[in-house]
C-alpha atoms as a PDB file:
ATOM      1  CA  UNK A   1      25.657   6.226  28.286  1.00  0.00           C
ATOM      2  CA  UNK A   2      27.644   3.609  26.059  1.00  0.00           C
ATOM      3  CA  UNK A   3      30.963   3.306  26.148  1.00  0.00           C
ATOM      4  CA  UNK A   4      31.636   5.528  23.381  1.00  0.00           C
ATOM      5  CA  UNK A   5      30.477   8.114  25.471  1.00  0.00           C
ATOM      6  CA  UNK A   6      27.048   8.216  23.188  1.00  0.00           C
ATOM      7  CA  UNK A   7      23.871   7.305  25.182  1.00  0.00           C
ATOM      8  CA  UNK A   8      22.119   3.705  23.824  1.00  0.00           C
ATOM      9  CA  UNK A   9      19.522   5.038  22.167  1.00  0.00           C
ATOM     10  CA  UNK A  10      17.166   2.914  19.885  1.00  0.00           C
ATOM     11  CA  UNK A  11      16.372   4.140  16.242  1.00  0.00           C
ATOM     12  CA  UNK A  12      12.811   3.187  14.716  1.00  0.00           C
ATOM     13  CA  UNK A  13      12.803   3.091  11.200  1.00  0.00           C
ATOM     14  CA  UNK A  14       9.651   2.991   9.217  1.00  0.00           C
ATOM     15  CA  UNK A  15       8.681   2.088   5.796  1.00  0.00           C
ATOM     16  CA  UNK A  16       6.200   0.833   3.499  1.00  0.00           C
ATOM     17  CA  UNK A  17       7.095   0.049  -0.138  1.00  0.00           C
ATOM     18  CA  UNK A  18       3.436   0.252  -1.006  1.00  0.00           C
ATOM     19  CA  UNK A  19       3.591   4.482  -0.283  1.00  0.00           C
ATOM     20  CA  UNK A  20       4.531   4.691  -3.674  1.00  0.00           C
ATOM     21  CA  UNK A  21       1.725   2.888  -5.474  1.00  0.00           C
ATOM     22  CA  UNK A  22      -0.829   6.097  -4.940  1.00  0.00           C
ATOM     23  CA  UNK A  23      -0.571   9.268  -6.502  1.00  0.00           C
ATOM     24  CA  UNK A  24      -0.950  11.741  -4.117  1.00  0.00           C
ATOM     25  CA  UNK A  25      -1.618  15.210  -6.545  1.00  0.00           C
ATOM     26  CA  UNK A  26       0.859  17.145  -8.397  1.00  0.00           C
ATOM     27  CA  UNK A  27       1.045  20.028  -5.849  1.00  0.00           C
ATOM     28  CA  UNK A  28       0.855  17.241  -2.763  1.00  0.00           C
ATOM     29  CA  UNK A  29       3.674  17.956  -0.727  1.00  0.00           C
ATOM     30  CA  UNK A  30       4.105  14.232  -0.163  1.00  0.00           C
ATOM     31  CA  UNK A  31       6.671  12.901  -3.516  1.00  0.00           C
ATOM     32  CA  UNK A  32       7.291   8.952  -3.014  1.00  0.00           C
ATOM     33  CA  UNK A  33      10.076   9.220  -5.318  1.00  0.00           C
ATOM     34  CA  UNK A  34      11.831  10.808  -2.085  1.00  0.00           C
ATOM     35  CA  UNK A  35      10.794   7.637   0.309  1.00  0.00           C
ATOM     36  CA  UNK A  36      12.109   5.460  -2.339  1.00  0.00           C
ATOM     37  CA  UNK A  37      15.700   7.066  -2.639  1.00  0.00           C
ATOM     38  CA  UNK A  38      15.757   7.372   1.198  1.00  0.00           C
ATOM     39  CA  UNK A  39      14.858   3.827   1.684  1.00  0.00           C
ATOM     40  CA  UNK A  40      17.580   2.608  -1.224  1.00  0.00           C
ATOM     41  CA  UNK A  41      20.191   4.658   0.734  1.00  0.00           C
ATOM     42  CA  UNK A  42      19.614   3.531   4.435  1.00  0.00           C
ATOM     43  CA  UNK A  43      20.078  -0.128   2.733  1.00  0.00           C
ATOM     44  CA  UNK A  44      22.913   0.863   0.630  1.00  0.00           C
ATOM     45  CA  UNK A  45      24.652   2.477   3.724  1.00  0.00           C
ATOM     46  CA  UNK A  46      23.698  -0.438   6.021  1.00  0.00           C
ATOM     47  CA  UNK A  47      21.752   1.402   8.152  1.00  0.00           C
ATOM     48  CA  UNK A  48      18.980  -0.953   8.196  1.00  0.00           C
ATOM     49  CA  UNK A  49      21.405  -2.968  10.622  1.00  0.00           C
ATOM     50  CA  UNK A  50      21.546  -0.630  13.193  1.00  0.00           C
ATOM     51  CA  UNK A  51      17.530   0.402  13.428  1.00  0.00           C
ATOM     52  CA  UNK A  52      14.492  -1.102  14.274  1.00  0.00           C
ATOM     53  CA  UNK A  53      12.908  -1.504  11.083  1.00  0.00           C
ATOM     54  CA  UNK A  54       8.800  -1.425  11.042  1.00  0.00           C
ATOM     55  CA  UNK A  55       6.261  -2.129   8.386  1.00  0.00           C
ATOM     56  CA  UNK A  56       3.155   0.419   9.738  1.00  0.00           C
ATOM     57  CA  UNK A  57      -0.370  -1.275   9.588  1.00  0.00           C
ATOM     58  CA  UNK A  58      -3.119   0.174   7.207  1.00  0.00           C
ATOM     59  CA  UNK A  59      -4.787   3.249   9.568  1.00  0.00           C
ATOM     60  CA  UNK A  60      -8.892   2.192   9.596  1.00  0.00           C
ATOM     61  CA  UNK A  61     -11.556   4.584   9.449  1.00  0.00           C
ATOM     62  CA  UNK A  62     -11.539   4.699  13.501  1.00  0.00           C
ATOM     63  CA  UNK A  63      -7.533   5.414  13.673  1.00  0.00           C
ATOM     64  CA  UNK A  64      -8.357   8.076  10.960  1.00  0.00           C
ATOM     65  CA  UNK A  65     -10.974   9.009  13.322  1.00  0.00           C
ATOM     66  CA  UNK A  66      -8.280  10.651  16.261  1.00  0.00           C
ATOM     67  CA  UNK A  67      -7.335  13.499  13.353  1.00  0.00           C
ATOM     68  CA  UNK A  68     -10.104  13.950  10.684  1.00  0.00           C
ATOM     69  CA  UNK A  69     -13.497  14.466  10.490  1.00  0.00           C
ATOM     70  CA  UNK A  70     -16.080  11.910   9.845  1.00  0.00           C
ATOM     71  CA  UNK A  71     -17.297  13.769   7.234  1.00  0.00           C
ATOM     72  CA  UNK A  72     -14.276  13.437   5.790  1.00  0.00           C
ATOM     73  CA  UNK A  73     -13.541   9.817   6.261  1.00  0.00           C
ATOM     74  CA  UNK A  74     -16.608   8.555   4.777  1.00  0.00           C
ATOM     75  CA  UNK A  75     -16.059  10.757   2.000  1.00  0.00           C
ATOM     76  CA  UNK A  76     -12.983   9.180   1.301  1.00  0.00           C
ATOM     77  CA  UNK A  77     -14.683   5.602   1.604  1.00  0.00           C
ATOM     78  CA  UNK A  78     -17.149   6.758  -1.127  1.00  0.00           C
ATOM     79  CA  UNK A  79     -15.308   8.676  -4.078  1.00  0.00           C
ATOM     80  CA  UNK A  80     -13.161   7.369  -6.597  1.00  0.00           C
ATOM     81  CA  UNK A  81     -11.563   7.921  -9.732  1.00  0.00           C
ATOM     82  CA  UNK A  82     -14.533   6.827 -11.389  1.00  0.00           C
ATOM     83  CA  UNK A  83     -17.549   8.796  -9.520  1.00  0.00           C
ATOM     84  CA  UNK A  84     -15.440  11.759  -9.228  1.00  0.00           C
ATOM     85  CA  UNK A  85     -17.272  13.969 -11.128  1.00  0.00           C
ATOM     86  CA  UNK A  86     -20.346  13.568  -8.233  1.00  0.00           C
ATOM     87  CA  UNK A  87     -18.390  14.649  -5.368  1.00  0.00           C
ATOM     88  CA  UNK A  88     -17.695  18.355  -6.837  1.00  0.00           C
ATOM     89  CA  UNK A  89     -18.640  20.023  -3.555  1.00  0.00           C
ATOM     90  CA  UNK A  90     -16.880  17.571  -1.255  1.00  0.00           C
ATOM     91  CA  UNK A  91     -14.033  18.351  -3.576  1.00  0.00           C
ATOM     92  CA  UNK A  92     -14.051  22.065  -2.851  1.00  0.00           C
ATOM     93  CA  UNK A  93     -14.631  21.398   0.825  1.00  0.00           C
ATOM     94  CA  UNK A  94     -12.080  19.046   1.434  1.00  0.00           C
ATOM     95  CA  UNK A  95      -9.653  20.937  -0.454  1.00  0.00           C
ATOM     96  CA  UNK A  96      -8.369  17.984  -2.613  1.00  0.00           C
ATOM     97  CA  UNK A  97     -10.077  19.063  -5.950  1.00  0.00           C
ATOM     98  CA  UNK A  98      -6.354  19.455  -7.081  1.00  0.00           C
ATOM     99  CA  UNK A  99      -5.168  16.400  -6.252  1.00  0.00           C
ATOM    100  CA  UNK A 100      -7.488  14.884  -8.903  1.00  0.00           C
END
């Protein structure tokens, strides 16, 4: 324990100003307006000086590997907001045609 009588624990922080540059649906539970406020007020309160701050790295296809399908992976290698319209049934499947 510290000498405050607290125990010396280490706080990891992580951020990555780039969340914000991808729209994640309108019913996506994920809002990087939220990330951005949080992030202005852990450097507004200083807080940044008393964490370990961390940038994460980009997951690849084989980290995305550990939680989804590769089904789903490649899928998300393929579509985008241009060829859309061809990937109706992955859509439905996937259960992201309202994120589009």
């Amino acid at each position: 324990m510290g000498s405050d009588g607290g125990s010396n624990r280490v706080v990891a922080y992580f951020y990555d100003g780039d969340v914000g540059n991808f729209h994640y649906g309108p019913r996506h539970p994920m809002k990087p307006q939220r990330l951005a406020v949080t992030h202005s007020l852990v450097l507004n309160y200083g807080l940044d000086k008393k964490m370990q701050l961390y940038r994460p790295y980009r997951a690849s296809a084989h980290d995305m590997s550990r939680f989804h399908s590769t089904d789903y992976i490649e899928f998300l290698q393929r579509v985008t907001p241009q060829n859309i319209q061809g990937f109706s049934k992955s859509l439905s499947s996937f259960n992201v045609g309202d994120d589009w």
